[in-house]
N, C-alpha and C. Protein backbone atom coordinates (compact mmCIF):
# COMPACT_ATOMS: atom_id res chain seq x y z
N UNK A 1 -45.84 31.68 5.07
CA UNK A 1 -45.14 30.84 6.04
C UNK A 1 -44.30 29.79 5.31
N UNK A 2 -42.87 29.55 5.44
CA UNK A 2 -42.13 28.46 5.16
C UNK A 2 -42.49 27.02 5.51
N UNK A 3 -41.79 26.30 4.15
CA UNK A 3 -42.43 25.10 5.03
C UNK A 3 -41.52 24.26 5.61
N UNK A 4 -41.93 23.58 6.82
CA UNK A 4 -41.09 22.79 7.99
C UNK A 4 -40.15 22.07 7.05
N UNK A 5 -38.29 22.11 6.94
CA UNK A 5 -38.17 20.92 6.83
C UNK A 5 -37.87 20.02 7.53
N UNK A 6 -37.82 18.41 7.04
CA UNK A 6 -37.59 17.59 7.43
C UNK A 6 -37.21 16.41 6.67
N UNK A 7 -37.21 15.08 6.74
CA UNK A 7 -36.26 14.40 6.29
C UNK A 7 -37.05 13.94 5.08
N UNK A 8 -38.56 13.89 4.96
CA UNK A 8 -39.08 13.41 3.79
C UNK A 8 -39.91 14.39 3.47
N UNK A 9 -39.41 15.68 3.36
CA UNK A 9 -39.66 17.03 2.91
C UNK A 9 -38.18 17.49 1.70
N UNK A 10 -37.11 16.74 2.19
CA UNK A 10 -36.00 17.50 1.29
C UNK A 10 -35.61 16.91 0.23
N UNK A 11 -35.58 18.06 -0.91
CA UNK A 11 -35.50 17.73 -2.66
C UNK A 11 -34.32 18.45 -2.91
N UNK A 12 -33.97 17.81 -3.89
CA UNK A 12 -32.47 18.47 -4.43
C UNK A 12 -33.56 19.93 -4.96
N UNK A 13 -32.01 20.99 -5.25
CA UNK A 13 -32.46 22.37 -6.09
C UNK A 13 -33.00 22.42 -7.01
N UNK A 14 -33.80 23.14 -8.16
CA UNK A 14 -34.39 23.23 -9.55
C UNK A 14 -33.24 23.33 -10.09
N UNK A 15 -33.10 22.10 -11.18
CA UNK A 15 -32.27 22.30 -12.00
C UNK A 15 -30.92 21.59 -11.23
N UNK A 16 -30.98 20.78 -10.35
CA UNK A 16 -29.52 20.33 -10.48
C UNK A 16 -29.73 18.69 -10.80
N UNK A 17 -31.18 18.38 -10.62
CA UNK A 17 -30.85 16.98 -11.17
C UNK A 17 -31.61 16.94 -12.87
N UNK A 18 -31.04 16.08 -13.67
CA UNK A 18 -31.87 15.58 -15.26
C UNK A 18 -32.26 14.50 -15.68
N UNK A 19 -32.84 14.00 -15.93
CA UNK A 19 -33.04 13.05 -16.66
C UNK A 19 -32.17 12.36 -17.04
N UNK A 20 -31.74 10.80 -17.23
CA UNK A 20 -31.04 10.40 -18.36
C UNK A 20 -31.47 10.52 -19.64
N UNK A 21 -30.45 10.16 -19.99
CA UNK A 21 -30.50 10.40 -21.87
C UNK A 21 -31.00 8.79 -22.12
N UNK A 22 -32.21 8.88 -22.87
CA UNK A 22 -32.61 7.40 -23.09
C UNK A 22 -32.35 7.08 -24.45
N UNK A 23 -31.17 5.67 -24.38
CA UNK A 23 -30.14 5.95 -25.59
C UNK A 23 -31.20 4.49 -26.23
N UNK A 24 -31.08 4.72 -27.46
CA UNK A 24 -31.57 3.11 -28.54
C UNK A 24 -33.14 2.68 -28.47
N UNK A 25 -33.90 3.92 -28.62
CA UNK A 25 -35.17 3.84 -28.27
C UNK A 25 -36.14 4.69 -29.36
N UNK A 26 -35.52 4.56 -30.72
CA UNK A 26 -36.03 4.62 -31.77
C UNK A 26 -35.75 6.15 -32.46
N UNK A 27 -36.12 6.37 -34.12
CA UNK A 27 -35.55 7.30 -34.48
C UNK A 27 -35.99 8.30 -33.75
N UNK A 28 -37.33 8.48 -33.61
CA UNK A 28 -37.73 10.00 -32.98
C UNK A 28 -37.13 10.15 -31.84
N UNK A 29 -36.72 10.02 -31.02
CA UNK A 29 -35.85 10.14 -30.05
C UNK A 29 -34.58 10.91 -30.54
N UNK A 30 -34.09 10.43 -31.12
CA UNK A 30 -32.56 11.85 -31.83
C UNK A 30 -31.63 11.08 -31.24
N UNK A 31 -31.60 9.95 -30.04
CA UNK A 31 -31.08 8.91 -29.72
C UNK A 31 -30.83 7.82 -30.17
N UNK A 32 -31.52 6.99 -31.23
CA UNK A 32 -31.99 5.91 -31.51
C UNK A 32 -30.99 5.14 -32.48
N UNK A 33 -30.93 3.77 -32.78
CA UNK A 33 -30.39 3.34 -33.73
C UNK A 33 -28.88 3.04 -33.48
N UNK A 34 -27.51 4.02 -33.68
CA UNK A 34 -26.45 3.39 -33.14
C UNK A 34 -26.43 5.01 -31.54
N UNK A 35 -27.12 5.09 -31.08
CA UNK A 35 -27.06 5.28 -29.29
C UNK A 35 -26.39 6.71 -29.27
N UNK A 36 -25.91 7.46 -30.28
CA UNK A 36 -24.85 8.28 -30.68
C UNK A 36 -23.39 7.62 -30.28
N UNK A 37 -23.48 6.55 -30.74
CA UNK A 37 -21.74 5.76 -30.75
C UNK A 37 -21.51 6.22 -32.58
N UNK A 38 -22.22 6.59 -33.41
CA UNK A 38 -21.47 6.29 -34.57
C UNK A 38 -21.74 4.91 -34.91
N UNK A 39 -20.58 4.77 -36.22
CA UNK A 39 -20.84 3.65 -37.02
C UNK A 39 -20.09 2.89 -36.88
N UNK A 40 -19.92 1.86 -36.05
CA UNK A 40 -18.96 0.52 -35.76
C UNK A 40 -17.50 0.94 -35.32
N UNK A 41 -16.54 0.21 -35.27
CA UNK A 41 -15.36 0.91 -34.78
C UNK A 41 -15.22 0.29 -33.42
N UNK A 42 -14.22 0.95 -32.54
CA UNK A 42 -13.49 0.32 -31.08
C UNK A 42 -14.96 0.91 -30.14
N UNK A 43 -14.87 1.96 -30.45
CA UNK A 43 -15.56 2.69 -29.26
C UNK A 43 -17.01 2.40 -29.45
N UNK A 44 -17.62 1.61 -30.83
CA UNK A 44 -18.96 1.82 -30.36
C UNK A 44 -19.57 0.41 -30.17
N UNK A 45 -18.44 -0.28 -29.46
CA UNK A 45 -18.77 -1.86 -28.99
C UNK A 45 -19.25 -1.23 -27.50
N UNK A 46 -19.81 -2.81 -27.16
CA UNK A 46 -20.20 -2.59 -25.70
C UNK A 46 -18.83 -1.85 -24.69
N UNK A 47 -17.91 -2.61 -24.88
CA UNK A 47 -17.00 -2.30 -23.65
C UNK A 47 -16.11 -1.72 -24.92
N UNK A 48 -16.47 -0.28 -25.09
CA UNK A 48 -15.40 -0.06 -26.06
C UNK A 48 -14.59 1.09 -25.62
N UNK A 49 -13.95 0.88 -24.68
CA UNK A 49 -12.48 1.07 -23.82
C UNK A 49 -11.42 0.39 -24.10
N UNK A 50 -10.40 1.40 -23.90
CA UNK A 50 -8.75 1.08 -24.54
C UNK A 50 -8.39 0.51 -23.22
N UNK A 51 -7.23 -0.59 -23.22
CA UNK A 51 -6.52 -0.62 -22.03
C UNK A 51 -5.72 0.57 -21.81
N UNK A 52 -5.61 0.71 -20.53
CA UNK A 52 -4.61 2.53 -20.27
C UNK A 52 -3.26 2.57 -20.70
N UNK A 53 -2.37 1.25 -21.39
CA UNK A 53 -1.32 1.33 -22.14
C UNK A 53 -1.61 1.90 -23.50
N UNK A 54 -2.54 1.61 -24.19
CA UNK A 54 -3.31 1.44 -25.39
C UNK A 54 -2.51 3.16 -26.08
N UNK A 55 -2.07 3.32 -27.09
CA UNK A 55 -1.29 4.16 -27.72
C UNK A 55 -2.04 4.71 -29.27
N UNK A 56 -3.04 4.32 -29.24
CA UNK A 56 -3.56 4.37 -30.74
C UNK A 56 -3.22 3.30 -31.70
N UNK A 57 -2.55 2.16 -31.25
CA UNK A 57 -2.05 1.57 -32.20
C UNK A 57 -0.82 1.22 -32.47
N UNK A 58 0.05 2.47 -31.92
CA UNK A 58 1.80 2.46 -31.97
C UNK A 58 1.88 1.51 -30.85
N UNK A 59 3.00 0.77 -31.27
CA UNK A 59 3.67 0.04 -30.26
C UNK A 59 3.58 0.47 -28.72
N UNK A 60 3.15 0.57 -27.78
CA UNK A 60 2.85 0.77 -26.33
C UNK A 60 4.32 0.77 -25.92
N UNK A 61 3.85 1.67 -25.26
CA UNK A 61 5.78 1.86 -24.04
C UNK A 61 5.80 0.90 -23.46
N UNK A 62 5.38 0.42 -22.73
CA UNK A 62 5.54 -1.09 -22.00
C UNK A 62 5.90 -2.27 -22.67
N UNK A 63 5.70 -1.97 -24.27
CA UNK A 63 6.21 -3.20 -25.25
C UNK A 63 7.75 -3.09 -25.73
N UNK A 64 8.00 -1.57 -25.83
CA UNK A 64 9.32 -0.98 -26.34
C UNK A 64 10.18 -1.24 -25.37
N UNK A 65 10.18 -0.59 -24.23
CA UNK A 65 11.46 -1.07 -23.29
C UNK A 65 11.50 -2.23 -22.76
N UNK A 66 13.12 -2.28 -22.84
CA UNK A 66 13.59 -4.00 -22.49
C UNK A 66 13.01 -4.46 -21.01
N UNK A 67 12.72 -5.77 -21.04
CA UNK A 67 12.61 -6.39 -19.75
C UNK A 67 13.45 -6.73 -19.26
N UNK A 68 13.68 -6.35 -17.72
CA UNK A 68 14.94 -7.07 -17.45
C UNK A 68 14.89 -7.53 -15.59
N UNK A 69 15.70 -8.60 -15.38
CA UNK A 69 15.05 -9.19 -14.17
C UNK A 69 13.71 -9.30 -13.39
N UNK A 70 13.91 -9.41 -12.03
CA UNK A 70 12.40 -9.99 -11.80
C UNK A 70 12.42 -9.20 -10.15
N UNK A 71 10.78 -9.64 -10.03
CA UNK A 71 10.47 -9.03 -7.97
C UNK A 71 10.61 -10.59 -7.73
N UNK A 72 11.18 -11.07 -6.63
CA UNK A 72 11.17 -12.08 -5.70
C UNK A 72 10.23 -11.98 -4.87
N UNK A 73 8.86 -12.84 -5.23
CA UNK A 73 7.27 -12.41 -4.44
C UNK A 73 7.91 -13.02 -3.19
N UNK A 74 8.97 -14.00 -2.45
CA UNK A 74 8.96 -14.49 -1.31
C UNK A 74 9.83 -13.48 -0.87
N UNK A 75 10.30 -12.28 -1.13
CA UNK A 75 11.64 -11.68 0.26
C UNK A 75 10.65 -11.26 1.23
N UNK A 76 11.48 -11.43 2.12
CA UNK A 76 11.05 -10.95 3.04
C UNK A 76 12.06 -9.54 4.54
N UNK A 77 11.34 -9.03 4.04
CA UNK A 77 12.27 -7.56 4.72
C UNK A 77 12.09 -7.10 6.29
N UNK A 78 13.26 -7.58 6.67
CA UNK A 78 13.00 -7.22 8.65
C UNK A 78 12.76 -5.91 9.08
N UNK A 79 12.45 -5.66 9.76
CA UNK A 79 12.34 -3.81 10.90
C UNK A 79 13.56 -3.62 11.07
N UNK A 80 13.92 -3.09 10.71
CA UNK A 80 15.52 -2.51 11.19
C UNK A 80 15.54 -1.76 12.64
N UNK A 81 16.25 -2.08 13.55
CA UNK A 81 16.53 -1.66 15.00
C UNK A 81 17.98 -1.51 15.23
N UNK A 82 18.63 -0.32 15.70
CA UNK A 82 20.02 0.35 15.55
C UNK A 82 19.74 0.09 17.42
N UNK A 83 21.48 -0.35 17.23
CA UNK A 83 21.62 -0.61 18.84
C UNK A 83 21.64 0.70 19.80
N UNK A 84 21.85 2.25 19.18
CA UNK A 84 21.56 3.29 19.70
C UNK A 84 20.06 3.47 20.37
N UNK A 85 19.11 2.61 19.42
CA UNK A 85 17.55 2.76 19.89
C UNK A 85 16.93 1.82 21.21
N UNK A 86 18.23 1.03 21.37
CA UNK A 86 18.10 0.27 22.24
C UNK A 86 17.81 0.86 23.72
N UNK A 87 18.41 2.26 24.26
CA UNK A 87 18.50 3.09 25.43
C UNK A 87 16.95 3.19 25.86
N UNK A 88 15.80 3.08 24.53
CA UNK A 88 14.67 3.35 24.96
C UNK A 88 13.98 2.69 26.04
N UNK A 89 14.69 1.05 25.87
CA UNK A 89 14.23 0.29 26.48
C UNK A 89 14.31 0.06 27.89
N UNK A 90 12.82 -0.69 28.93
CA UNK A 90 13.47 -0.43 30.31
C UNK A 90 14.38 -1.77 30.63
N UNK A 91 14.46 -2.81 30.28
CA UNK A 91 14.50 -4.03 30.29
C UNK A 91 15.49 -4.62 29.69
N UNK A 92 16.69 -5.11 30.35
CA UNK A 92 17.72 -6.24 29.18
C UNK A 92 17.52 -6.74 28.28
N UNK A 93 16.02 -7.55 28.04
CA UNK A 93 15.35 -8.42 27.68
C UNK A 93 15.45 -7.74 26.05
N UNK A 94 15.80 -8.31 24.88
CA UNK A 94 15.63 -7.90 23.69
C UNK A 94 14.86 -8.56 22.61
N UNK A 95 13.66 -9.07 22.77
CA UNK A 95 13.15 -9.79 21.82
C UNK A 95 11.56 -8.88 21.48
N UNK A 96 11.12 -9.12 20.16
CA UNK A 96 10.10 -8.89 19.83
C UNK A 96 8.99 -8.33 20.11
N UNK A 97 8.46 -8.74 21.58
CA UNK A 97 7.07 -8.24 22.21
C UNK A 97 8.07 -6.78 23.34
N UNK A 98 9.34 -6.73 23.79
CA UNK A 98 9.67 -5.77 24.45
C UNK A 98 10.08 -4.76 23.53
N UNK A 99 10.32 -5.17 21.76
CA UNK A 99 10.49 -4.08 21.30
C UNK A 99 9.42 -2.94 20.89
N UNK A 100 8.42 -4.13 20.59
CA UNK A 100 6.90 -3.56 20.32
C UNK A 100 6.46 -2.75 21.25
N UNK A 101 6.52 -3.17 22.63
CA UNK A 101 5.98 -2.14 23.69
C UNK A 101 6.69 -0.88 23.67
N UNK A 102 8.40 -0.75 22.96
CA UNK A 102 9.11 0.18 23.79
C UNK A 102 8.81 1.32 22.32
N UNK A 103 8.01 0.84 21.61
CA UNK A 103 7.70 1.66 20.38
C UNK A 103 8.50 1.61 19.27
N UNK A 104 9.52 0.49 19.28
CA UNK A 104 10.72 0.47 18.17
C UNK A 104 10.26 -0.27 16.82
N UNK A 105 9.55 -0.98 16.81
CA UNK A 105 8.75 -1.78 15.62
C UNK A 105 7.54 -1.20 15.66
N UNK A 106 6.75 -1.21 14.24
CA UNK A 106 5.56 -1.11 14.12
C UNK A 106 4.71 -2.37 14.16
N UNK A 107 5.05 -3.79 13.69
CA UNK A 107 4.49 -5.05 13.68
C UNK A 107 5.09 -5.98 14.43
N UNK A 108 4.49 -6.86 15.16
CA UNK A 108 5.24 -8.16 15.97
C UNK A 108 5.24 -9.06 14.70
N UNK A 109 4.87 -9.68 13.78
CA UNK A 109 4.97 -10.54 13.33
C UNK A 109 5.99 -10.26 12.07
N UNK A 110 6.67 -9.47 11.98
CA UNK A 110 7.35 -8.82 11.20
C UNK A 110 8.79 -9.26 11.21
N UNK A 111 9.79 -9.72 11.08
CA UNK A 111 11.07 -9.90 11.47
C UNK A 111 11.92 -9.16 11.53
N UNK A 112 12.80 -9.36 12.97
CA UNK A 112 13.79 -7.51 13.38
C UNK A 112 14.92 -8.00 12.80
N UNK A 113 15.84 -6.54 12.45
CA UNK A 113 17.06 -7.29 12.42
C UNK A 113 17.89 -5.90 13.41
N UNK A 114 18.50 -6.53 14.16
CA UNK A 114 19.52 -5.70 15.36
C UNK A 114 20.28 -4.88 14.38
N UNK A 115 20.77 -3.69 14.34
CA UNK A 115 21.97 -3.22 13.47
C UNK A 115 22.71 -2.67 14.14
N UNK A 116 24.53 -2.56 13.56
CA UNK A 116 25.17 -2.35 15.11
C UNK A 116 25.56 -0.40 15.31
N UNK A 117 24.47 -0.05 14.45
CA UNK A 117 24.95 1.78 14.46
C UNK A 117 24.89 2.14 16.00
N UNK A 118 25.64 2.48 16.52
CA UNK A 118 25.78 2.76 18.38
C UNK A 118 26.24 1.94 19.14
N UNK A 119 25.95 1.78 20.28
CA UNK A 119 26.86 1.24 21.14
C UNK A 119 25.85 0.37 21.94
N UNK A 120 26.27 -0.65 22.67
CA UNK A 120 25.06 -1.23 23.82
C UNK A 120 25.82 -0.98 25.11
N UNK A 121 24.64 0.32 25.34
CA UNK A 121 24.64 0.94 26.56
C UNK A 121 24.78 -0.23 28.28
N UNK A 122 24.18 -1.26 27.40
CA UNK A 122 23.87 -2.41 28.92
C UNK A 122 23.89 -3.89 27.88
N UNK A 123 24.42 -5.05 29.09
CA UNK A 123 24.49 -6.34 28.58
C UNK A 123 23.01 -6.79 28.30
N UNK A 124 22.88 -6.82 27.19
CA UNK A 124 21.43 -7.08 26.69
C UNK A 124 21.09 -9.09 26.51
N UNK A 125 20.20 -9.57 26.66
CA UNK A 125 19.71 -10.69 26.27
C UNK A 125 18.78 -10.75 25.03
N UNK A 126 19.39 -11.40 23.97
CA UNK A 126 18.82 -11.12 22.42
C UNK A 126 18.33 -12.42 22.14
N UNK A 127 16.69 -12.42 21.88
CA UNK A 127 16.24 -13.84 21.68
C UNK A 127 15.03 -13.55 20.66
N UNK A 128 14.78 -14.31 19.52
CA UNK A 128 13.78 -14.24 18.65
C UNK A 128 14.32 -13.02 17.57
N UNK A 129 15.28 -12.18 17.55
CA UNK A 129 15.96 -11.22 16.44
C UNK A 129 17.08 -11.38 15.85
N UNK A 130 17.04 -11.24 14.59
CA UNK A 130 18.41 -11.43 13.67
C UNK A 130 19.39 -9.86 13.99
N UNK A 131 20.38 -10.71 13.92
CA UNK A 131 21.74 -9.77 14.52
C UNK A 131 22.36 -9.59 13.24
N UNK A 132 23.14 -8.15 12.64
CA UNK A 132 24.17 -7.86 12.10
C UNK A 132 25.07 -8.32 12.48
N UNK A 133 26.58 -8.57 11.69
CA UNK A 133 27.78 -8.83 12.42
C UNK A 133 28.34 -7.83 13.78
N UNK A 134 28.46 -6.85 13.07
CA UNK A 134 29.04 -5.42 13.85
C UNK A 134 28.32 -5.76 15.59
N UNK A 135 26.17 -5.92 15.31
CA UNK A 135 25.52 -5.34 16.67
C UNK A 135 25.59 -6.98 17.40
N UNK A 136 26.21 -8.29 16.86
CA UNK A 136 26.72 -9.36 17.71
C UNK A 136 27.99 -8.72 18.39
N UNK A 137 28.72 -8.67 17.85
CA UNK A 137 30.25 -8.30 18.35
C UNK A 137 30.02 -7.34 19.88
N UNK A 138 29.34 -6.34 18.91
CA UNK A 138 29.34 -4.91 20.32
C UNK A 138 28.26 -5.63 21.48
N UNK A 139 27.32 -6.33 21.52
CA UNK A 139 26.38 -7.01 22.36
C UNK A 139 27.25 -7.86 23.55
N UNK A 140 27.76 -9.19 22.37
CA UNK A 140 29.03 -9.80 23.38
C UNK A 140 30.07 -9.10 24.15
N UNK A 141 30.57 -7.80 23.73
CA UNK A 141 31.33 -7.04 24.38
C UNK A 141 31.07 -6.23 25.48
N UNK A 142 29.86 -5.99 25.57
CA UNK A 142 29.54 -5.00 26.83
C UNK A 142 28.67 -6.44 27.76
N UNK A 143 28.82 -7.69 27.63
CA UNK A 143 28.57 -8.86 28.05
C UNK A 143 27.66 -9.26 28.01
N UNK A 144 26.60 -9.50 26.81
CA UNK A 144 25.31 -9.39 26.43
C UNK A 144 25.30 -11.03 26.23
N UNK A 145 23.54 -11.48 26.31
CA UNK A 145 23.80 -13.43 25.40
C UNK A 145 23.42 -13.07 24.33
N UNK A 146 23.40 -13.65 23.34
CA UNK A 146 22.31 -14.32 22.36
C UNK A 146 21.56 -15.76 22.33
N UNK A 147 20.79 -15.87 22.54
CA UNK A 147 19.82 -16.74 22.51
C UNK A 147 20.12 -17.20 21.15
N UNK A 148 20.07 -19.04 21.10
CA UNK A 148 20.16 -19.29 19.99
C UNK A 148 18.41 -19.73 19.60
N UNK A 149 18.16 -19.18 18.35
CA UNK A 149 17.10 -19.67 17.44
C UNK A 149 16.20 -20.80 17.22
């Protein structure tokens, strides 16, 4: 008869788990003494890991090529919204929380910027979003406001 299992019945297979290797625990062991690190050197320090540039020694690629300019940790990059995407919307209303609902942004706290690729289908009211030149012009023209800031 097999026996029941259950949750404090189950063992790994024969043979898939071992022992550790018990390293620095004297000669008879075949372990003992330098741990099988060898005799002094990078690798047989405690943390004796290369940084992942680390080249053997040769000058590192990251040292050879020139540096040149910089990241600006403050930019900050708006959602881009094309006045063609605007049709989605049910509402004149063009600011932030109606774009979010109409699925055109992924984040509210994010900053939009209007762009003028298309046309404005309807006189829109634009409040809380940065406007391109082009999607001011075409907005005012089909008789749209902008809300000032």
């Amino acid at each position: 008869m097999a026996e029941k299992i259950s949750l404090s019945t189950l063992r790994p297979a024969r043979g898939a788990t071992h022992n550790s290797k018990r390293l620095g625990r004297g000669p008879g062991s075949g372990k003992g003494k330098t741990s099988g690190k060898g005799h002094k050197g990078h690798k047989a320090r405690q943390a004796g890991n290369t940084n992942p540039g680390f080249e053997g020694g040769q000058m590192p690629m990251y040292r050879r090529l020139p540096k040149r300019g910089f990241t600006n940790p403050f930019k900050v990059t708006a959602q881009p919204v094309n006045l063609k995407d605007l049709e989605r919307l049910s509402a004149t209303e063009v600011n932030p929380d109606t774009l979010y609902a109409a699925g055109l942004i992924s984040k509210r706290d994010v900053p939009v910027k209007l762009l003028g690729t298309g046309e404005a289908a309807r006189a829109y009211t634009v409040q809380g979003v940065s406007l391109s030149g082009t999607a001011r012009t075409k907005i005012e023209q089909a008789g749209g406001k902008i809300a000032a800031e």
